[in-house]
C-alpha atoms as a PDB file:
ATOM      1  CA  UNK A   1      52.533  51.578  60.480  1.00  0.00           C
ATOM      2  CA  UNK A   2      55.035  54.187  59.999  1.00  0.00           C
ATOM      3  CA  UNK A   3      55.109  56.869  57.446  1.00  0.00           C
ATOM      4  CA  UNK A   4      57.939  56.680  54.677  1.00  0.00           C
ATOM      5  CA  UNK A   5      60.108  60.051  54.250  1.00  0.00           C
ATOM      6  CA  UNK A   6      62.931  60.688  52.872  1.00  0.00           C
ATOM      7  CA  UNK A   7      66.438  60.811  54.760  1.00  0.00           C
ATOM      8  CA  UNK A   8      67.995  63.927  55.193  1.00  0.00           C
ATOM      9  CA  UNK A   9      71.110  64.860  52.773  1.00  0.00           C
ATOM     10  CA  UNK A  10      74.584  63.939  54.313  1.00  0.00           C
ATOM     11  CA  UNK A  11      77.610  65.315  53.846  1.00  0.00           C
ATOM     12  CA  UNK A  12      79.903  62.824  52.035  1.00  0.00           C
ATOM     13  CA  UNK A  13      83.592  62.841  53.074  1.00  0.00           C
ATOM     14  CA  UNK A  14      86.108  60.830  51.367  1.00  0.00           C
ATOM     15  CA  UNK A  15      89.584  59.395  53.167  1.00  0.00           C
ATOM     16  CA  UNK A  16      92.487  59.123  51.155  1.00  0.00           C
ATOM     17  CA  UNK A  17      95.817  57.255  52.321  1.00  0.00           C
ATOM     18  CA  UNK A  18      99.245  56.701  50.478  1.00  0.00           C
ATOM     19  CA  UNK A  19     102.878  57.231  51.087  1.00  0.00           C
ATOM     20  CA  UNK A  20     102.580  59.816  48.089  1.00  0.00           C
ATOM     21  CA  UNK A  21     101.795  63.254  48.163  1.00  0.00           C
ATOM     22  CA  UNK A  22     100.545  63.423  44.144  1.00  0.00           C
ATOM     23  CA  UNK A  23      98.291  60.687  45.065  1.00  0.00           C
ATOM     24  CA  UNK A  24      96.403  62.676  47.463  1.00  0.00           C
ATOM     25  CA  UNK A  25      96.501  65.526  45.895  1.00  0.00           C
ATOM     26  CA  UNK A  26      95.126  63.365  42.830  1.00  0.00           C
ATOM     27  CA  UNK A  27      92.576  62.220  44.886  1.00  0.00           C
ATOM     28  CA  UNK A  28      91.139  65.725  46.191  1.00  0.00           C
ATOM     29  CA  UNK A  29      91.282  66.776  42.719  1.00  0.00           C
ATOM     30  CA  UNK A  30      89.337  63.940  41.255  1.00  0.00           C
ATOM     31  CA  UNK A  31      86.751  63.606  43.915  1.00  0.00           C
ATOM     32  CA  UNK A  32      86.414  67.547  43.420  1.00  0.00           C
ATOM     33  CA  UNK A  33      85.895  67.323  39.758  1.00  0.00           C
ATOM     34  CA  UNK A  34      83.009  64.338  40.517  1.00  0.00           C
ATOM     35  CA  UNK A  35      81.261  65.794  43.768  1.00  0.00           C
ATOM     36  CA  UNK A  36      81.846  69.459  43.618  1.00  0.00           C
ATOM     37  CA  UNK A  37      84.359  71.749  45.875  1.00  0.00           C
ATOM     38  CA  UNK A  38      86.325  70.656  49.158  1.00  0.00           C
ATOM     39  CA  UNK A  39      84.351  72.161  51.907  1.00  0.00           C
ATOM     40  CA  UNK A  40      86.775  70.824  54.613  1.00  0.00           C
ATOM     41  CA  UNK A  41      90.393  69.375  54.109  1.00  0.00           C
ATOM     42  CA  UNK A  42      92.056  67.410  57.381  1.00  0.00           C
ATOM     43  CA  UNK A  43      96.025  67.879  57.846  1.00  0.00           C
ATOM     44  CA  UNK A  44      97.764  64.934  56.564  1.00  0.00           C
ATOM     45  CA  UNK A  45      98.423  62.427  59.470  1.00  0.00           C
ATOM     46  CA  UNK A  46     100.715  59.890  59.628  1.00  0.00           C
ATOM     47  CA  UNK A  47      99.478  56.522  59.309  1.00  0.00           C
ATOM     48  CA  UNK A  48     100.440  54.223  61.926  1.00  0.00           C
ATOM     49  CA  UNK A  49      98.053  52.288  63.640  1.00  0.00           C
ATOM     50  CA  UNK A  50      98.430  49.265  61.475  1.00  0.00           C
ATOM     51  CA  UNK A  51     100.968  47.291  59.564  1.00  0.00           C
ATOM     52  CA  UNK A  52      97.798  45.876  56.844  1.00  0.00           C
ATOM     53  CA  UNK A  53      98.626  47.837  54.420  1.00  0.00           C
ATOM     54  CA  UNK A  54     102.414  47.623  53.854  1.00  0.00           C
ATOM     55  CA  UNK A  55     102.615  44.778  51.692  1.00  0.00           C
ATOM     56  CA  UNK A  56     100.468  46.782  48.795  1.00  0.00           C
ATOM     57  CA  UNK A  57     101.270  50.617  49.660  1.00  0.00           C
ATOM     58  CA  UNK A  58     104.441  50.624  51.256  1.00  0.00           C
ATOM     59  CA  UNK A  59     105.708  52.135  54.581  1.00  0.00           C
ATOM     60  CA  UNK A  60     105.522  55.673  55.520  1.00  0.00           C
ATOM     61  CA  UNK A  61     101.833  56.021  54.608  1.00  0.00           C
ATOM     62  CA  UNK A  62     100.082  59.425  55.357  1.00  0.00           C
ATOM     63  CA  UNK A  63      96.002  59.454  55.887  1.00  0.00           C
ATOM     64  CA  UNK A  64      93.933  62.907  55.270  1.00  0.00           C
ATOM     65  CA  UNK A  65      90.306  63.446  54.802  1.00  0.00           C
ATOM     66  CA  UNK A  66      87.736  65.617  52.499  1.00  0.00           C
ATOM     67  CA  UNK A  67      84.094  66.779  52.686  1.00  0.00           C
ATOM     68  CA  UNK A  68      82.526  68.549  50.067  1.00  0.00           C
ATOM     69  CA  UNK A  69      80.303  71.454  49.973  1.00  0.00           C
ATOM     70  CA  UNK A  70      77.560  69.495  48.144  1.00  0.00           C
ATOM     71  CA  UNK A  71      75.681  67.035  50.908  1.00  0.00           C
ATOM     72  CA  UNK A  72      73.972  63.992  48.992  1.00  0.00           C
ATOM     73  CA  UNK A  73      71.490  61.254  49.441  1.00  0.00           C
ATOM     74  CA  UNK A  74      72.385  58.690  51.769  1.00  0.00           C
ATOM     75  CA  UNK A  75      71.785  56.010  49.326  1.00  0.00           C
ATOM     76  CA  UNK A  76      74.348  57.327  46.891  1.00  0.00           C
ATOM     77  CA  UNK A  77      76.805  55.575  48.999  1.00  0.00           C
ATOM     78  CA  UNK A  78      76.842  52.078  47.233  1.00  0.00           C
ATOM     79  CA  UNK A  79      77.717  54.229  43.250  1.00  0.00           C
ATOM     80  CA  UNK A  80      80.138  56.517  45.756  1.00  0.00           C
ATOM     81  CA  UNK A  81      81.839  53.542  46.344  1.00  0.00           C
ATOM     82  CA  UNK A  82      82.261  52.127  43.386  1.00  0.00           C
ATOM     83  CA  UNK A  83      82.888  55.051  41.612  1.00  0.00           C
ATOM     84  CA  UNK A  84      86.028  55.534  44.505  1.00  0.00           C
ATOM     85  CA  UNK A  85      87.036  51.910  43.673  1.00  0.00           C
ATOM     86  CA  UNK A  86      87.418  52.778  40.070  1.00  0.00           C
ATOM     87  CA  UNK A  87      89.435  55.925  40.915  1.00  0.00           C
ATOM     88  CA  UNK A  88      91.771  53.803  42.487  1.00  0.00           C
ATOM     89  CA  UNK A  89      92.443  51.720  40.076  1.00  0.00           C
ATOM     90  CA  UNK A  90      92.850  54.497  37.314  1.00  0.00           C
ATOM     91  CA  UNK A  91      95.273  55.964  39.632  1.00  0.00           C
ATOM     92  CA  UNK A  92      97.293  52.741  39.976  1.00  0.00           C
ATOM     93  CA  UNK A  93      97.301  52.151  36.082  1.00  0.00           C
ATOM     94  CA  UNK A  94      98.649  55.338  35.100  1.00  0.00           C
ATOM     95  CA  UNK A  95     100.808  56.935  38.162  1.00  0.00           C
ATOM     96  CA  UNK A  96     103.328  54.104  37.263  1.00  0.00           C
ATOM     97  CA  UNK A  97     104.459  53.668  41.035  1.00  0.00           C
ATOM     98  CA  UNK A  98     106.057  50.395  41.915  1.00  0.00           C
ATOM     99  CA  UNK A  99     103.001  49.767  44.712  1.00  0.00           C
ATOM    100  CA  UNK A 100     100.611  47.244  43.463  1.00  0.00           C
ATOM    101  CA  UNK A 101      98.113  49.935  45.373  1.00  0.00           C
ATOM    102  CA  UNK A 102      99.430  53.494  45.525  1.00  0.00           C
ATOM    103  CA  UNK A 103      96.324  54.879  47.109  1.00  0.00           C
ATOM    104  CA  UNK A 104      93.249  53.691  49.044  1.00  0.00           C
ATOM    105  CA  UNK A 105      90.170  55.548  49.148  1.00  0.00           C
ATOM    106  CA  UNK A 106      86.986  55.598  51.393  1.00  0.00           C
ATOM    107  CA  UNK A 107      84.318  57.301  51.339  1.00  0.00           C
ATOM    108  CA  UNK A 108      81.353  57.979  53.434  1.00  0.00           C
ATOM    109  CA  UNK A 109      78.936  60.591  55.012  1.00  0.00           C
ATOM    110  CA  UNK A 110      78.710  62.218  58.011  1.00  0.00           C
ATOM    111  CA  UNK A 111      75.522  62.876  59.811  1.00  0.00           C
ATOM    112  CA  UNK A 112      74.374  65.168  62.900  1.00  0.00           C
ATOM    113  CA  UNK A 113      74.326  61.105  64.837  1.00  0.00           C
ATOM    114  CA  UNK A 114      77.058  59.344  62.922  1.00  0.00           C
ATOM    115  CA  UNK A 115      80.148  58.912  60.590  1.00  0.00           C
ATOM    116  CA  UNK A 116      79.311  56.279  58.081  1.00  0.00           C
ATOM    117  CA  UNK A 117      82.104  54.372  55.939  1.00  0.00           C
ATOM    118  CA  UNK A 118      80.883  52.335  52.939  1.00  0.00           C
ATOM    119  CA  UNK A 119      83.367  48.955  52.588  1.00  0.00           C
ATOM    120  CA  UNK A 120      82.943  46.207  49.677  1.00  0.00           C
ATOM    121  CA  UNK A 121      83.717  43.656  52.659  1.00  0.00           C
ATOM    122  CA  UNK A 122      80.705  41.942  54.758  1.00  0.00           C
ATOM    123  CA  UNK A 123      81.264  41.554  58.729  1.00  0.00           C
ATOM    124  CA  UNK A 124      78.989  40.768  61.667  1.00  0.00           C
ATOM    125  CA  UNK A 125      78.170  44.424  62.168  1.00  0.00           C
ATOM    126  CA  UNK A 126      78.125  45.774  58.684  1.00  0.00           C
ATOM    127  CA  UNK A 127      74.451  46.235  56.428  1.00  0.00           C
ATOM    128  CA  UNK A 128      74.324  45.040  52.878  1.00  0.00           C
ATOM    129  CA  UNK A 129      73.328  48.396  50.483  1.00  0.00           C
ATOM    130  CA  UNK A 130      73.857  46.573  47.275  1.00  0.00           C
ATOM    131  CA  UNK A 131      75.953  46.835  44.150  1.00  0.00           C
ATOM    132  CA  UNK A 132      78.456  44.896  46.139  1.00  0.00           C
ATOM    133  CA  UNK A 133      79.154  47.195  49.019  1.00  0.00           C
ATOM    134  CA  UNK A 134      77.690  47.394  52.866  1.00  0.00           C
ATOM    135  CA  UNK A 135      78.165  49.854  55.607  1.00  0.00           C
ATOM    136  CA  UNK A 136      79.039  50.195  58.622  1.00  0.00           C
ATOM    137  CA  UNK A 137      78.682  53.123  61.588  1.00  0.00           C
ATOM    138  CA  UNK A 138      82.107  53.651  62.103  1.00  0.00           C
ATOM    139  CA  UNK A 139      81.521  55.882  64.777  1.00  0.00           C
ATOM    140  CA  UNK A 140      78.468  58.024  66.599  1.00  0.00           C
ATOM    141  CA  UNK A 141      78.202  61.185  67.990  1.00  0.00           C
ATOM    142  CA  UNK A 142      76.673  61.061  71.513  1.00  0.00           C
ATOM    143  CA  UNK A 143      76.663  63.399  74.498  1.00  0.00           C
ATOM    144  CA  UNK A 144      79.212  66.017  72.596  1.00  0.00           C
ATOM    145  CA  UNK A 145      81.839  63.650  71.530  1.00  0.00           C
ATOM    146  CA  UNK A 146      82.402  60.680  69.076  1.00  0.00           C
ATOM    147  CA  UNK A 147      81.725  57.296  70.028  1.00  0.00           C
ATOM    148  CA  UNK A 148      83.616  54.428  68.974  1.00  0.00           C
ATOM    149  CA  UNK A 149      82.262  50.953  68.772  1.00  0.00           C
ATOM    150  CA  UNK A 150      84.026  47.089  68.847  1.00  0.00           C
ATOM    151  CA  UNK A 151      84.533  47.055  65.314  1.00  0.00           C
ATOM    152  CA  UNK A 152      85.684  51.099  64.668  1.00  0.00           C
ATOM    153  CA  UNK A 153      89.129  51.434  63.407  1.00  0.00           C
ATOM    154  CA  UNK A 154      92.016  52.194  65.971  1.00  0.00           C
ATOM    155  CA  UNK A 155      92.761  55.342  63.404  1.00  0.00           C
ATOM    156  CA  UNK A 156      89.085  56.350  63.498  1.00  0.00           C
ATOM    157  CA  UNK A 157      89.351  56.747  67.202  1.00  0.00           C
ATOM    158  CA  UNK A 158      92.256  59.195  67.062  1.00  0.00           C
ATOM    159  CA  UNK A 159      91.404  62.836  68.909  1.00  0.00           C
ATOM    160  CA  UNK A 160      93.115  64.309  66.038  1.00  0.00           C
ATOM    161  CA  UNK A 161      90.618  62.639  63.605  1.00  0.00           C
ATOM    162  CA  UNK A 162      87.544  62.700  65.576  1.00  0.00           C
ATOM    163  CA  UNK A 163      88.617  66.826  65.692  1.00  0.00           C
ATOM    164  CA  UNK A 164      88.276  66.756  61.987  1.00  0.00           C
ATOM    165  CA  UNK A 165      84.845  64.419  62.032  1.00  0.00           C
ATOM    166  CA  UNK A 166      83.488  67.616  64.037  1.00  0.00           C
ATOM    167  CA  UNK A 167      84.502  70.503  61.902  1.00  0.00           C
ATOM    168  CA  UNK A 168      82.375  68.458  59.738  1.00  0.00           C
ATOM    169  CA  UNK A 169      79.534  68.007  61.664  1.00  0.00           C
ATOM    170  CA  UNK A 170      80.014  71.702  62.462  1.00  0.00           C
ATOM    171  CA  UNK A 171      79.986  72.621  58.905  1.00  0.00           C
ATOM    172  CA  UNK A 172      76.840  70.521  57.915  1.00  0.00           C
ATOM    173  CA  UNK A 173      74.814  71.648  60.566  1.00  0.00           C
ATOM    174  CA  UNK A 174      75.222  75.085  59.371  1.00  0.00           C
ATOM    175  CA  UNK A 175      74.383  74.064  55.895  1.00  0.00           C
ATOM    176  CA  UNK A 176      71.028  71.949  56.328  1.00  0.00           C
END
């Protein structure tokens, strides 16, 4: 029988997309407030790799990511979640844009093995947490280099992301 312990703290990152500028900044501001300071902050890419999205957020969306000095336990992610979910809608009921969803948020952890996104939708490959929200292992860091997997997202497997994903890695290995 193995021996319970405790998981090591993660450092929780949070992706933020939108065609508006205040939104993200909104978003890095709130998260802040909640979590503690920005340890990292990506460049704001543009958002192209799917069409999904349009209908609710309009074109000419822009995708950038955050990780925060403070690392957590892993199994804050389900209230991180929610907590993100709620964020969006406060956002979306008093930025008074015409898009029914001005900006998406999702957060998640990164790990010395693995980027982890928490999702409120089930799939084949994704692990129930509770509170309504599952995970998956977006993507996994073997032999020096990020692994993707069937189900990661064509964004997730950008170089220009997966550059980002390391600083982070870089910057939580220093910390543990």
């Amino acid at each position: 029988m193995g021996q319970l312990t405790q998981p090591s703290a993660v450092l929780p990152i949070l992706a933020a997309f939108s065609r508006r500028d205040a939104a993200l900044d909104w978003a890095q501001k709130t998260a802040s407030a909640s979590w503690g300071e920005t340890a990292l902050s990506s460049d704001r890419f543009t958002f192209t790799e799917t069409d999904y999205y349009t209908a609710s957020m309009g074109g000419d969306l822009r995708k950038c990511f955050f990780a925060f000095e403070r690392l957590v336990d892993p199994g804050e992610l389900p209230a991180i979640k929610r907590l993100t979910n709620r964020w969006e809608n406060d956002y979306a009921e008093s930025a008074n844009h015409p898009e029914s969803r001005p900006l998406n948020l999702d957060p998640g952890y990164i790990t010395p093995a693995k980027l982890v996104l928490a999702t409120t939708k089930d799939h084949a490959h994704r692990l129930y947490l509770g509170e309504g929200i599952f995970a998956e292992v977006t993507l996994s860091f073997r032999g020096g280099n990020w692994q993707s997997h069937p189900w990661t997202y064509p964004d997730y497997q950008r170089e220009d992301f997966q550059q980002f994903f390391t600083q982070c890695r870089d910057f939580l290995r220093q910390v543990e």
